[in-house]
Protein backbone atom coordinates (compact mmCIF):
# COMPACT_ATOMS: atom_id res chain seq x y z
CA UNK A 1 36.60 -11.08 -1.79
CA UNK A 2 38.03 -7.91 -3.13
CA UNK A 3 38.01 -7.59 -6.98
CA UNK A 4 40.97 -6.03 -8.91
CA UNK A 5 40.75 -2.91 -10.30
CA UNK A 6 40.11 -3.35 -14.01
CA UNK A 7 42.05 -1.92 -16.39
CA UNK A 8 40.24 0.11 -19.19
CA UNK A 9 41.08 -2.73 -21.72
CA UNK A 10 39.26 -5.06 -20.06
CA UNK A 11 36.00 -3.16 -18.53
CA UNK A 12 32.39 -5.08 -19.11
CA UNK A 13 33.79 -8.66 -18.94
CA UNK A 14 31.73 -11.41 -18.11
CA UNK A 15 33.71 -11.79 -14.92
CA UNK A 16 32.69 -9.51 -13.41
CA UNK A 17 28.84 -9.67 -14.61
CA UNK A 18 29.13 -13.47 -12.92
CA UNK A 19 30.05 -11.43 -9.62
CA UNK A 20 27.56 -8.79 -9.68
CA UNK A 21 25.42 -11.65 -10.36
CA UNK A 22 26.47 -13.84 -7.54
CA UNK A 23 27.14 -11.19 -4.79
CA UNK A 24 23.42 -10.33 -5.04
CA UNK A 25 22.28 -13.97 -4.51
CA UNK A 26 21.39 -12.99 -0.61
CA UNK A 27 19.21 -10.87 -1.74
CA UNK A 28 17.12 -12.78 -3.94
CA UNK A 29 14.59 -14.87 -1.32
CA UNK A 30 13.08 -11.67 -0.05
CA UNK A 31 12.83 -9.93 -3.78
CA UNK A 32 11.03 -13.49 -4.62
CA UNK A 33 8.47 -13.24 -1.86
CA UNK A 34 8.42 -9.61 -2.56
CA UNK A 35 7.37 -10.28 -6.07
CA UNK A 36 5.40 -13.00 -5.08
CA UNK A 37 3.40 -10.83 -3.40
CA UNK A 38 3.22 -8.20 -6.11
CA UNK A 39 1.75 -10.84 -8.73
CA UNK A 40 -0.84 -11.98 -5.80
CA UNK A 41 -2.42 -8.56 -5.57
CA UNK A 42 -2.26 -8.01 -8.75
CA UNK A 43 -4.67 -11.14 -9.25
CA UNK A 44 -7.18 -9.71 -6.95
CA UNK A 45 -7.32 -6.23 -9.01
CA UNK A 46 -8.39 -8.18 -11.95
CA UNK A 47 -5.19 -7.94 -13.98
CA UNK A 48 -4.18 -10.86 -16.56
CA UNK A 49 -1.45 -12.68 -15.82
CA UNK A 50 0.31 -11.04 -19.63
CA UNK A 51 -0.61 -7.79 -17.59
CA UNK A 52 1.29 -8.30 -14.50
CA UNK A 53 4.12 -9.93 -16.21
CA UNK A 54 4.36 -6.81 -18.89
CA UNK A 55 4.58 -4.39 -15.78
CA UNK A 56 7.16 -6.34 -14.27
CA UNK A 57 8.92 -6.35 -17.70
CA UNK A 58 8.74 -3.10 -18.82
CA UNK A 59 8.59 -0.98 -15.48
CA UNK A 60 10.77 -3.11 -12.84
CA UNK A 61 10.18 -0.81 -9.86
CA UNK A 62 8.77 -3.30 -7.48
CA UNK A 63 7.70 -0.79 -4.62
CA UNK A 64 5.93 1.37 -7.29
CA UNK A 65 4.03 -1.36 -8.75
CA UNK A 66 2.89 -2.12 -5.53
CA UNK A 67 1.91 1.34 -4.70
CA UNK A 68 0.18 1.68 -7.44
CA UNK A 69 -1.73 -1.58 -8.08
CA UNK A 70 -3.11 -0.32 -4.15
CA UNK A 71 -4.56 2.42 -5.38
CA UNK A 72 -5.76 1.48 -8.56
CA UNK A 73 -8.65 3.00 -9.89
CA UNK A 74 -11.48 1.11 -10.97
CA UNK A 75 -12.08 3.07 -13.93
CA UNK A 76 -8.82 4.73 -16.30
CA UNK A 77 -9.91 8.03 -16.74
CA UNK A 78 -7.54 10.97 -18.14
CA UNK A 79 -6.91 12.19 -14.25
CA UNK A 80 -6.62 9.11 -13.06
CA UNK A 81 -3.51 8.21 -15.46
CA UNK A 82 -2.08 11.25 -14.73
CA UNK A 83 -2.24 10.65 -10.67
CA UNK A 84 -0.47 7.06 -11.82
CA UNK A 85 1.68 8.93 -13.63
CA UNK A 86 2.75 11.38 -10.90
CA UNK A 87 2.73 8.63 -7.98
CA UNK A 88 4.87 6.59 -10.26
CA UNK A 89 7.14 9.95 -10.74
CA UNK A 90 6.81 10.50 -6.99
CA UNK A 91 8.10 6.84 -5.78
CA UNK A 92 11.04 6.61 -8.47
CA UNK A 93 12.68 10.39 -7.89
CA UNK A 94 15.01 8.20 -5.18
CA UNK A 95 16.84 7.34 -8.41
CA UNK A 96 18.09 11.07 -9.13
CA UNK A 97 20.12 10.58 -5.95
CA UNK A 98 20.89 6.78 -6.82
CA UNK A 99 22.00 6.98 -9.98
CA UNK A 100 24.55 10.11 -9.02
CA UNK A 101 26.70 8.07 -6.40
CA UNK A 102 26.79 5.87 -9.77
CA UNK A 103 28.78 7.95 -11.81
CA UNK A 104 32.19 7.08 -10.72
CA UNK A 105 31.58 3.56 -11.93
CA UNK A 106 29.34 4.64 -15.05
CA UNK A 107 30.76 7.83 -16.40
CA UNK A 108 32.80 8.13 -19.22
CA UNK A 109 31.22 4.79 -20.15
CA UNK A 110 29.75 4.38 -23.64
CA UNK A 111 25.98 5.67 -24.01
CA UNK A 112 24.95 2.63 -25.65
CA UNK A 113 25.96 0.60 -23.03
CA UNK A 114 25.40 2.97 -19.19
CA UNK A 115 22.19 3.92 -20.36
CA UNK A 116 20.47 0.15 -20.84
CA UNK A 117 22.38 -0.51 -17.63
CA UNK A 118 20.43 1.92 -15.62
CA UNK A 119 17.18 0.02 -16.90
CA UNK A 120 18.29 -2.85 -14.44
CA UNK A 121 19.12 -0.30 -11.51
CA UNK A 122 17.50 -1.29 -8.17
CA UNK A 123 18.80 -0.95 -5.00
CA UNK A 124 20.77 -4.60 -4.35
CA UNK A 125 23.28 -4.26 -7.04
CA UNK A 126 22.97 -0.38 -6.30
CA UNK A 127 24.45 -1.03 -2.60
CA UNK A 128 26.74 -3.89 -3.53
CA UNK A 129 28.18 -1.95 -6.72
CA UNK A 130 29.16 1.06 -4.03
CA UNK A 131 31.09 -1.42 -2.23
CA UNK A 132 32.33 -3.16 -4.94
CA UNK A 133 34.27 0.21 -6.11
CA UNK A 134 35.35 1.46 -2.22
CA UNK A 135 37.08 -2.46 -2.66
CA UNK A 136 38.84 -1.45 -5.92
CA UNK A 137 36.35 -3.11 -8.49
CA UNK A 138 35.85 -0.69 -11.49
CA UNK A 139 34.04 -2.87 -14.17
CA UNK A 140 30.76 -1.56 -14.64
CA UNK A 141 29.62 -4.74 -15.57
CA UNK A 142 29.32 -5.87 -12.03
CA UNK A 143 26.27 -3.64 -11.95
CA UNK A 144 24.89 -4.80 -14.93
CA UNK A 145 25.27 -8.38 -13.85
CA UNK A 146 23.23 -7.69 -10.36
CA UNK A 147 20.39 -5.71 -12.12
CA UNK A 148 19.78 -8.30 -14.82
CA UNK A 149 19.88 -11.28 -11.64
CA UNK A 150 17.64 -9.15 -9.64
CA UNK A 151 15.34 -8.67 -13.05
CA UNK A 152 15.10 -12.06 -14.02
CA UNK A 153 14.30 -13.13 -10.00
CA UNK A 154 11.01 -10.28 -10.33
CA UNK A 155 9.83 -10.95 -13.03
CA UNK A 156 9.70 -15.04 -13.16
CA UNK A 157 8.79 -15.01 -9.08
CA UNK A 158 5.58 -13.07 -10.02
CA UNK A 159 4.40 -16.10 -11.47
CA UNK A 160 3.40 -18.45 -8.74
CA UNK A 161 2.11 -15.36 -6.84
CA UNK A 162 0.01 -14.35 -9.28
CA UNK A 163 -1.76 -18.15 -9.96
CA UNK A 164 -2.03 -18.26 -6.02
CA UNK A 165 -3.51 -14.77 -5.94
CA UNK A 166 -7.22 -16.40 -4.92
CA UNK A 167 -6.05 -18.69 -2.41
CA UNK A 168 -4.14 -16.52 -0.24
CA UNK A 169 -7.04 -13.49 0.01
CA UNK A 170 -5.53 -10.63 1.67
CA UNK A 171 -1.47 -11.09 1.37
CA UNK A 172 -0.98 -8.68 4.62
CA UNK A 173 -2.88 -11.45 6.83
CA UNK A 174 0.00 -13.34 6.66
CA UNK A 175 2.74 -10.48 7.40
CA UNK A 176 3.65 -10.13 3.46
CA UNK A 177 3.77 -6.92 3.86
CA UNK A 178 6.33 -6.94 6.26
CA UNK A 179 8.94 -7.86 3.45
CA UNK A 180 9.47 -4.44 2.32
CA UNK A 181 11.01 -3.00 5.14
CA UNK A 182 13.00 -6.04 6.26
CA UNK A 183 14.61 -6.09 2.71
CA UNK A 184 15.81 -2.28 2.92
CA UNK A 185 16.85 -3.23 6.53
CA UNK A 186 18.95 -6.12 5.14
CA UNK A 187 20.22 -4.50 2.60
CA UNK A 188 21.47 -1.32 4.79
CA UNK A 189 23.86 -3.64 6.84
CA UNK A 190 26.45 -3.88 4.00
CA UNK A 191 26.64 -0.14 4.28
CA UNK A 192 26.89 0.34 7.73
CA UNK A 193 30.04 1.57 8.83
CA UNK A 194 29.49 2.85 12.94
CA UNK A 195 27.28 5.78 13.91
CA UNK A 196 29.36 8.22 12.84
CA UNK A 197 29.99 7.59 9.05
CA UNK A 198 26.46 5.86 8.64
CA UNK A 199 24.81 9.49 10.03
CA UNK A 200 22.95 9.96 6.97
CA UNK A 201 21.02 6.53 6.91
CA UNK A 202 20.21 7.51 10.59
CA UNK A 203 18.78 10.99 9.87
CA UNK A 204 16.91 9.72 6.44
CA UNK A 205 15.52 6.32 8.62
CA UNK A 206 14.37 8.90 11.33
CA UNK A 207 13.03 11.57 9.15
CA UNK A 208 10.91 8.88 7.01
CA UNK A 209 9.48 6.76 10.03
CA UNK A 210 8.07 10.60 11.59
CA UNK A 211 6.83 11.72 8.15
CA UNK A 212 5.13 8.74 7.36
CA UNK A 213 3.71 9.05 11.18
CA UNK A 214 2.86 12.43 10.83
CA UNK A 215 1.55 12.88 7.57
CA UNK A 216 1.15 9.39 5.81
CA UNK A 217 0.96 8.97 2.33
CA UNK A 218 3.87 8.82 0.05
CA UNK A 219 5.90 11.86 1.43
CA UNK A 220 7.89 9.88 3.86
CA UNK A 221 9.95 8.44 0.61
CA UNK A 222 11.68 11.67 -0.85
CA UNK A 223 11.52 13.58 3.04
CA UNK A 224 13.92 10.75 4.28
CA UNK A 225 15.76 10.45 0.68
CA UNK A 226 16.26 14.06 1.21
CA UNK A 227 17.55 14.41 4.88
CA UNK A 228 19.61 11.72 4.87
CA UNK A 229 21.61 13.13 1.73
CA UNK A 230 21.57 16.34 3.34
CA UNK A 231 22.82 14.90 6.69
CA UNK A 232 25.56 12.87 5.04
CA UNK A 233 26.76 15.95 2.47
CA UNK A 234 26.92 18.11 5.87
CA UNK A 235 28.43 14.95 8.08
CA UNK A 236 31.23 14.34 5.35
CA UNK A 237 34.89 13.96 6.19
């Protein structure tokens, strides 16, 4: 369905929270196992269950947490806060880039209200906010609707993962971690518009997949972020 524009009288109604809120509904089974899995592993490193739920509270970044909670150190010293620190850093700079494509919906917005809206920014009401504004929609509360549905989904889903941490043993035995890519996949079909106008996800999928090959780590994140921007600035019409 394509929204109406909103007129500047009527921008952050709950209408179009609802929708933000709705439109990300397909979404929400593979954030659930996604979190699911986060709380699991976060059982087996030893973490309370107030613990896992405050970093799902406070930090909502779910491939972060899991990045991190991988290569948790057994004991917190100084250095190893500060690698958290920079890995954390590391992981999230894809949100420079996000949050810019968001400032035809966001600026000129109140502070008070853009800036806790940003809290909730992940990439499903991210990608379905971009289309809602190519359709004409111009409430930024659409956003805000998405990002609080896709925050209340992490957060509460950790739950049952995290009280079946024991049971299940290693989560990747039974292709958990097989979510993550499928949910980028599935979320990059909304945005696919033929091979020509969709050459930047094709350069930044490329460039990732041979970094991570190549190199491993953590690299393949901002090299793909990076080519694919640069391949869609330098492929725009």
């Amino acid at each position: 369905m394509t929204p109406p524009p909103a007129s500047p009288t009527d921008r952050w109604t709950l209408a179009a929270f609802r929708l933000g809120a709705i439109d990300v509904l397909p979404f929400v089974p593979g954030l659930a196992g996604f979190a699911m899995a986060y709380g699991t592993v976060a059982a087996r490193k030893g973490m309370t269950l107030f613990e896992t739920l405050l970093m799902s509270g406070t930090i909502f970044a779910g491939v972060v947490q899991m990045v991190v909670l991988d290569s948790w150190p057994e004991v917190l010293t100084a250095g190893a806060i500060a690698g958290i620190v920079a890995l954390t850093a590391l992981v999230n700079a894809r949100y420079i880039m996000i949050g810019a494509t968001l400032r035809p919906l966001l600026g000129g917005q109140q502070p008070a209200k853009a800036y806790p809206t940003l809290f909730f920014l992940v990439e499903p009401p991210w990608l379905m906010s971009l289309r809602y504004y190519s359709n004409g929609g111009r409430d930024p509360a659409y956003l805000l609707g998405g990002g609080v549905a896709m925050y209340v989904v992490w957060v509460t889903t950790a739950i049952p993962g995290y009280l079946a941490g024991a049971a299940v043993g290693n989560p990747k035995q039974f292709g958990i971690d097989l979510l993550v890519p499928a949910f980028f996949v599935a979320m990059m079909v909304s945005l696919w518009r033929g091979p020509r106008r969709s050459w930047g996800l094709i350069v930044g999928a490329v460039v990732a997949a041979l970094t991570e090959y190549v190199f491993g780590g953590l690299w393949y994140l901002i090299v793909g972020a990076v080519a694919g921007c640069i391949a869609g600035v330098l492929n725009d019409d």
